[in-house]
Protein backbone atom coordinates (compact mmCIF):
# COMPACT_ATOMS: atom_id res chain seq x y z
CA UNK A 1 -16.26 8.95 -0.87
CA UNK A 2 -12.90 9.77 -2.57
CA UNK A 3 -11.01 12.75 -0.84
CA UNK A 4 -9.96 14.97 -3.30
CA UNK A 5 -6.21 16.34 -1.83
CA UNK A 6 -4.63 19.68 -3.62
CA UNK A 7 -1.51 17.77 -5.15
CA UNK A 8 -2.47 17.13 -8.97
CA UNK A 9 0.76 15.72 -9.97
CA UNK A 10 0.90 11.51 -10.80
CA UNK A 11 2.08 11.82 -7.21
CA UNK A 12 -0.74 13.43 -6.27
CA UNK A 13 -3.46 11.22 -8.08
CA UNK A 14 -1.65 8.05 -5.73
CA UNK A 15 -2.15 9.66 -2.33
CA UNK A 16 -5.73 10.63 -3.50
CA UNK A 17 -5.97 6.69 -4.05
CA UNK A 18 -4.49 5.97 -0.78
CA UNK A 19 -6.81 8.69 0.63
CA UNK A 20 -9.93 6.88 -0.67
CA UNK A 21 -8.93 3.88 1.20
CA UNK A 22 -8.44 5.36 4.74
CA UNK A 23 -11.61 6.40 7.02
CA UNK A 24 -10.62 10.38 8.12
CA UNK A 25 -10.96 11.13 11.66
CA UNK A 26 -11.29 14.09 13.62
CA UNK A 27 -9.36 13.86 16.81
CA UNK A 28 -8.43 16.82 19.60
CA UNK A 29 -4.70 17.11 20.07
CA UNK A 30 -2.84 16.70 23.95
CA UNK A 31 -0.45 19.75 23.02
CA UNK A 32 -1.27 21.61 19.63
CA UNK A 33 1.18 23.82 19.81
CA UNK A 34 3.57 20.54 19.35
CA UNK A 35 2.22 19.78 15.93
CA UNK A 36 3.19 23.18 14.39
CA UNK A 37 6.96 22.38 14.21
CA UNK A 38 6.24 18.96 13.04
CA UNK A 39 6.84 18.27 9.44
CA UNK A 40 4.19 15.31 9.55
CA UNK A 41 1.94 18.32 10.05
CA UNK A 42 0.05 20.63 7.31
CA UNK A 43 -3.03 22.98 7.58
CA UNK A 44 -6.08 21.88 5.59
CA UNK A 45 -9.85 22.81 5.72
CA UNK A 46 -11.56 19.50 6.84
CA UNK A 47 -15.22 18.88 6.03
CA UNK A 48 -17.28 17.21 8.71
CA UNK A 49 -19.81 15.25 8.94
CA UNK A 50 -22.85 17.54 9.27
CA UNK A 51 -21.17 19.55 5.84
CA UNK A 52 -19.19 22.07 7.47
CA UNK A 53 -15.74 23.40 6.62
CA UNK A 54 -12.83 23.57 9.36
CA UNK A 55 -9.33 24.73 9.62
CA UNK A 56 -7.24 22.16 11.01
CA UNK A 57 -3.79 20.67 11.57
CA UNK A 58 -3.56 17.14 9.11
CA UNK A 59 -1.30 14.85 10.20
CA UNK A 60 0.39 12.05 7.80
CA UNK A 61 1.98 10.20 10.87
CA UNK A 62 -0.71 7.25 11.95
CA UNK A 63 1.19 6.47 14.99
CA UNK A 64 1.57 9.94 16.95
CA UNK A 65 1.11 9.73 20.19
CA UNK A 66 -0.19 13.38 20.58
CA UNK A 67 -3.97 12.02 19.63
CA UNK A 68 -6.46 11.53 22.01
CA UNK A 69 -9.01 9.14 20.53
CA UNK A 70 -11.52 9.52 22.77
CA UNK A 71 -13.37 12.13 20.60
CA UNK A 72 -12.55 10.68 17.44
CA UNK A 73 -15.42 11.96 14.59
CA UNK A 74 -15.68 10.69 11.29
CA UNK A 75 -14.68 13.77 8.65
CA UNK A 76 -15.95 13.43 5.35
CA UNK A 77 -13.39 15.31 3.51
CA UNK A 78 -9.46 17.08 3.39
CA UNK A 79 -8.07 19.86 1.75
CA UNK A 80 -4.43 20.05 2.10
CA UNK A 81 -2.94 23.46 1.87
CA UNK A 82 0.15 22.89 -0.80
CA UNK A 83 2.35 25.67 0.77
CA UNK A 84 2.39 24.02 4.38
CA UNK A 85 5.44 22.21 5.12
């Protein structure tokens, strides 16, 4: 399932690509309050497996080591606000 981001510039239409390619995952943070100063950080509304819609904090950085993977769910879709930093 292709993830349909907020971005429609050329731009946009390549991370949508890139999107399609990755498997989302919903994962608890060790200290959220960490993330909100990040700039790998943006709010989005994340849709889950079972269909419903969640604010959350997305995170473009693959190797943060504020994860904790032993929750990890499968999300089905993102929404990236395009005022977040």
């Amino acid at each position: 399932m292709e993830t349909e981001l907020v971005d429609r510039t050329t731009e946009g239409s390549l991370k949508r690509a890139r999107m399609a390619r990755r498997q989302l995952k919903v994962v608890k943070l060790i200290e959220p309050d960490m993330c909100l100063e990040c700039r790998f950080a943006q709010m989005a509304s994340v849709e889950l497996k079972d269909g419903t819609i969640q604010r959350m904090i997305h995170c473009r950085r693959l190797d943060c080591d504020n994860w904790d993977y032993s929750t990890a769910e499968t999300a089905k879709g993102v929404r990236v606000d395009d005022d977040a930093a």
